[in-house]
Protein backbone atom coordinates (compact mmCIF):
# COMPACT_ATOMS: atom_id res chain seq x y z
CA UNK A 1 33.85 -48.02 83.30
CA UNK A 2 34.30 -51.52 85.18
CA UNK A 3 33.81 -49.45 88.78
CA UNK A 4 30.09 -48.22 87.33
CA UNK A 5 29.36 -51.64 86.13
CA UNK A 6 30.72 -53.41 89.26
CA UNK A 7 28.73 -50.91 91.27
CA UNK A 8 25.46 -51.57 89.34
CA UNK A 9 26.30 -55.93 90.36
CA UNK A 10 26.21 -54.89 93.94
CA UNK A 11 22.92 -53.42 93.48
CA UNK A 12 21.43 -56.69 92.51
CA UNK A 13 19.46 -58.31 94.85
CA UNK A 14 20.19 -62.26 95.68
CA UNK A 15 17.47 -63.70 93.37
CA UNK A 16 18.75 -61.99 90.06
CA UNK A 17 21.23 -63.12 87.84
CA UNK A 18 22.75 -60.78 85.01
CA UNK A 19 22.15 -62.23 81.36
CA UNK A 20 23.88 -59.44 79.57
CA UNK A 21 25.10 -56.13 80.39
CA UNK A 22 26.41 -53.35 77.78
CA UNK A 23 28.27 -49.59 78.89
CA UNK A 24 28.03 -47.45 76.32
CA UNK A 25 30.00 -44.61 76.55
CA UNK A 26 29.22 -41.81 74.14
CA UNK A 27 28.40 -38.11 74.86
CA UNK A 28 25.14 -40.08 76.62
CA UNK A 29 26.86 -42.87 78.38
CA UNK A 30 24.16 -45.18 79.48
CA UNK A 31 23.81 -48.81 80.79
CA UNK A 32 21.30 -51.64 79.11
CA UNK A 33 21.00 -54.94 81.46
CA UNK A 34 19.04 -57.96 80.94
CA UNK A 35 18.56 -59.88 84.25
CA UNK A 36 16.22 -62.93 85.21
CA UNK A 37 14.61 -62.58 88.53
CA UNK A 38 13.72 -66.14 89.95
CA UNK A 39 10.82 -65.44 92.33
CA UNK A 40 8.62 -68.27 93.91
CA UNK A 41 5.52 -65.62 93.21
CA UNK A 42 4.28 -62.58 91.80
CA UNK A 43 4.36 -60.85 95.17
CA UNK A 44 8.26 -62.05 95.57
CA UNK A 45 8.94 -60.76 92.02
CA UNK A 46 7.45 -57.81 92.82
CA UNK A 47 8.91 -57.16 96.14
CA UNK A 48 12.70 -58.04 94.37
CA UNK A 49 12.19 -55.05 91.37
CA UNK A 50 11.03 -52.63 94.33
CA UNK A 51 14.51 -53.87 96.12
CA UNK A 52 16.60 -53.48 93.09
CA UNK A 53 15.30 -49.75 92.08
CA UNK A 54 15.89 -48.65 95.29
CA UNK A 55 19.32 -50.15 95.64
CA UNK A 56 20.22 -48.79 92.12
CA UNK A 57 18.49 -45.58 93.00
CA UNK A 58 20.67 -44.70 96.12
CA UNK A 59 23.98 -46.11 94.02
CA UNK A 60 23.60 -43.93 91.65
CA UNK A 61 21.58 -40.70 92.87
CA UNK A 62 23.20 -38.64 90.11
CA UNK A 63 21.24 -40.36 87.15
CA UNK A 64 17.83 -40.00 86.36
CA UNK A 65 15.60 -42.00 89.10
CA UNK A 66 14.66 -45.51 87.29
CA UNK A 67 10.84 -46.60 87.92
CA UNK A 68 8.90 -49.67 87.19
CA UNK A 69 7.62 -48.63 84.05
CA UNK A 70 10.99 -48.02 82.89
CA UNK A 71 11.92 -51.97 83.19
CA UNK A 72 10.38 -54.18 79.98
CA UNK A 73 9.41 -57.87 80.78
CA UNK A 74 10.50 -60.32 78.87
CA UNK A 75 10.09 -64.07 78.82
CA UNK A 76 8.74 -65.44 81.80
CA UNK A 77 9.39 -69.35 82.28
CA UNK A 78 7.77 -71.52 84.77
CA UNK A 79 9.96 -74.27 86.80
CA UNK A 80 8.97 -76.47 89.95
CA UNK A 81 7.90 -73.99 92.80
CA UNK A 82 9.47 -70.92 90.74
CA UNK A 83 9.52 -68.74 87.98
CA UNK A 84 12.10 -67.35 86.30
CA UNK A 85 11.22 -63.16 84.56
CA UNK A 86 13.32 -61.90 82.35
CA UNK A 87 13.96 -58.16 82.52
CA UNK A 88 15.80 -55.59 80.59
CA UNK A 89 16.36 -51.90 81.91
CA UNK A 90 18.47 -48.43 80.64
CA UNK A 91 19.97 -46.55 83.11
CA UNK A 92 21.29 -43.12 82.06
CA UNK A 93 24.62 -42.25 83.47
CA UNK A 94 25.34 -39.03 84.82
């Protein structure tokens, strides 16, 4: 629904952008996002995915808890004093 993926917006922190989201809603509704993360470092970037799994974990307690090793990196690109991760996640919706 629009509320889940409005909710799952609001769990983004300030540095990340949405690229794509999709809401599938079958017998196993589910969420895939693609986001890009602009951090100034590795620590920052790191620091931001620790921010948004607990944000998304404590929106949506129901659904299985989503870890780091459940978010794929994608392409990373370098600009002047940042860099900009791409990220894509699942999150099962119960």
């Amino acid at each position: 629904s629009w509320k889940t993926m409005v909710d799952l917006a609001g769990c983004l922190p300030v540095n990340v952008r949405i690229k794509e989201m999709m809401l599938l809603v079958a017998e196993n509704p589910n969420l895939n996002m693609t986001c890009v993360v602009r951090a100034e470092n590795m620590s920052d970037f790191r620091s931001t995915l620790s921010t948004l799994l607990e944000n998304i974990g404590k929106t949506f307690s129901l659904s299985p808890r989503l870890e780091k090793r459940d978010i794929e990196l994608g392409e990373v690109l370098h600009g002047q004093g940042y860099t900009d991760y791409t990220i894509q996640f699942e999150l099962r919706l119960l």
